[in-house]
N, C-alpha and C. Protein backbone atom coordinates (compact mmCIF):
# COMPACT_ATOMS: atom_id res chain seq x y z
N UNK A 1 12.88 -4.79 -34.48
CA UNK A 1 13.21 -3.49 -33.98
C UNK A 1 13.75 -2.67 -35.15
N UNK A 2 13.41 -0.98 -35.27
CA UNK A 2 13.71 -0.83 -36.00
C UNK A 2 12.73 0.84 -36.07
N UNK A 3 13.62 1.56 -36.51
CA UNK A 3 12.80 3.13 -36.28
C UNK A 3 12.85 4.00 -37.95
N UNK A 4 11.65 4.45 -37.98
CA UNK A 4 11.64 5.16 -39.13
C UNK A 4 12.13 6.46 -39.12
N UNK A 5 13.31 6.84 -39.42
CA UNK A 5 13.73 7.94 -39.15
C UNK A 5 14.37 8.87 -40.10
N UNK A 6 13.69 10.30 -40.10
CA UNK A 6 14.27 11.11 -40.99
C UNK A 6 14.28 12.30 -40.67
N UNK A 7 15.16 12.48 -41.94
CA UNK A 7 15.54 14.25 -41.66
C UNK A 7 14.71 15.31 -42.53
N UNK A 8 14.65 16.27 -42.09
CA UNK A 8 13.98 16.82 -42.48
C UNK A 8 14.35 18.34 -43.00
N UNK A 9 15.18 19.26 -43.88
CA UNK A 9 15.85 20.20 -43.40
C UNK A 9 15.27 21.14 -43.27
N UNK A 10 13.92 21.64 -43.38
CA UNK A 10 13.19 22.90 -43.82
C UNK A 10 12.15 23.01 -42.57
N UNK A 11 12.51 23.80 -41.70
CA UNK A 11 11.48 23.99 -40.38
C UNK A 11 10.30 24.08 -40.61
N UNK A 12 10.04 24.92 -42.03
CA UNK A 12 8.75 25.41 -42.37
C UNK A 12 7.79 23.81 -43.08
N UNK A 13 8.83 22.70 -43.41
CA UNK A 13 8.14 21.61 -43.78
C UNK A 13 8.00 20.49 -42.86
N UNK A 14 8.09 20.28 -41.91
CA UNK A 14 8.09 19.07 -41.16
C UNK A 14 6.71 18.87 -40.87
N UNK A 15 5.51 19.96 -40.44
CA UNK A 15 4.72 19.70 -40.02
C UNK A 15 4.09 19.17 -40.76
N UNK A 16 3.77 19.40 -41.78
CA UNK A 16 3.22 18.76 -43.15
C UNK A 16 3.85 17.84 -43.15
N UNK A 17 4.76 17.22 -43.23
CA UNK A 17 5.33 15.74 -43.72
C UNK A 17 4.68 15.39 -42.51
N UNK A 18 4.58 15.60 -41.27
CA UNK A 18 4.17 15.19 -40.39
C UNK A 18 3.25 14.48 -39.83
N UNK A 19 1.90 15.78 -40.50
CA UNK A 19 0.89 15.31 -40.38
C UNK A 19 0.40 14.27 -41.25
N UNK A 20 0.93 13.53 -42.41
CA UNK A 20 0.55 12.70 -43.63
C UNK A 20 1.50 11.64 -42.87
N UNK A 21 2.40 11.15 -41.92
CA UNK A 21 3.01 10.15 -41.26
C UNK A 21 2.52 9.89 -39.76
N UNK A 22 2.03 10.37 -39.18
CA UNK A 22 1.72 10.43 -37.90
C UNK A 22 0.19 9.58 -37.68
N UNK A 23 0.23 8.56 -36.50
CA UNK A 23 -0.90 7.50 -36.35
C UNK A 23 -1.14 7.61 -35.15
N UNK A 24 -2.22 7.81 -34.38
CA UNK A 24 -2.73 7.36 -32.75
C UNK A 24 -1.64 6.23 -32.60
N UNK A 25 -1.27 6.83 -31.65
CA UNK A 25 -0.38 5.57 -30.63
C UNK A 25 1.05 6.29 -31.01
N UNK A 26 1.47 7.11 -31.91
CA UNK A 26 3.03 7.49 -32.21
C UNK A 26 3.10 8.08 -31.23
N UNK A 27 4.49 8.22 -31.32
CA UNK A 27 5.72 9.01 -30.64
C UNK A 27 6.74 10.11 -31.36
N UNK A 28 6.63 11.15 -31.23
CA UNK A 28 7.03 12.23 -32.44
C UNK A 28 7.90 12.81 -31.46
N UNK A 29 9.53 12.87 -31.65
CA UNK A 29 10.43 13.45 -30.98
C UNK A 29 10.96 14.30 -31.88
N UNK A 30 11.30 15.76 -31.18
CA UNK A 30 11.96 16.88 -32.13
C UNK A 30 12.96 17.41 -31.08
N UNK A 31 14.20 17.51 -32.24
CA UNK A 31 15.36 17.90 -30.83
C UNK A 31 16.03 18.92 -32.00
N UNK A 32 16.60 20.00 -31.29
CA UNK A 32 17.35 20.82 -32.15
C UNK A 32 17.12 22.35 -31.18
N UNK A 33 17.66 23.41 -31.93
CA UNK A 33 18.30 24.32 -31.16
C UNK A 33 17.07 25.60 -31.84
N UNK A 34 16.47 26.94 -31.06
CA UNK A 34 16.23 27.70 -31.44
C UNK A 34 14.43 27.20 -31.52
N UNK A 35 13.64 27.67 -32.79
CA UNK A 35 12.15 27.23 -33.00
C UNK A 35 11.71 26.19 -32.92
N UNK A 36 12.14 24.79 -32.62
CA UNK A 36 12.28 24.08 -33.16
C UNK A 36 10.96 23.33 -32.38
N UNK A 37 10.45 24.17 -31.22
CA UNK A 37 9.63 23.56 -30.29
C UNK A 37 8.55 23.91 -30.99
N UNK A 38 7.85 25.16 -31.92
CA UNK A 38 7.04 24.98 -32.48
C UNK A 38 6.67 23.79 -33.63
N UNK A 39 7.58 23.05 -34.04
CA UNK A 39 6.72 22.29 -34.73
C UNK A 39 5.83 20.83 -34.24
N UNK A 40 6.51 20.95 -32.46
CA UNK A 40 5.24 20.10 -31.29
C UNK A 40 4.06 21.43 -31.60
N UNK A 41 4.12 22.24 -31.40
CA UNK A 41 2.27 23.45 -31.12
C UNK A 41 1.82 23.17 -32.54
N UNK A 42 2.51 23.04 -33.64
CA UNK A 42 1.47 23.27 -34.99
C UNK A 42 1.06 22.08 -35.20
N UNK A 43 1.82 20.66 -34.75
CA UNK A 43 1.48 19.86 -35.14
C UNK A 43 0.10 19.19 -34.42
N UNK A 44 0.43 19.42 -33.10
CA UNK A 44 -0.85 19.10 -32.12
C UNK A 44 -2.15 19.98 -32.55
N UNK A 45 -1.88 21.43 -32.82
CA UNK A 45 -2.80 22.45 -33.44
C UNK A 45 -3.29 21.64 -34.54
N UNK A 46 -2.53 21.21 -35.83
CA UNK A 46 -3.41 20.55 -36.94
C UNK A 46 -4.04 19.05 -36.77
N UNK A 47 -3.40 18.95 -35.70
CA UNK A 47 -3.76 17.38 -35.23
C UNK A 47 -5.18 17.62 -34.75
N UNK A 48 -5.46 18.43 -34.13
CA UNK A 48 -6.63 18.66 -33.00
C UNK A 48 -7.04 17.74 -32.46
């Protein structure tokens, strides 16, 4: 057991780190206050 977890501080960068970590079958949780829900739409958007 055991979770890969990081921070990230730059809203405008997560999706990009994102998309170069992210595999069929993940689980991508984003919690925080304000925009923070767009980086679920861009990421699914670049995901297609």
């Amino acid at each position: 057991m055991g979770a890969d977890v990081r921070y990230i501080p730059h809203l405008c960068d997560i999706t990009k780190e994102l998309s170069f970590q992210v595999k069929p079958g993940d689980v991508v949780i984003t919690m925080g206050a304000g925009d923070v829900w767009k980086v679920a739409y861009d990421l699914v958007s670049n995901l297609g």
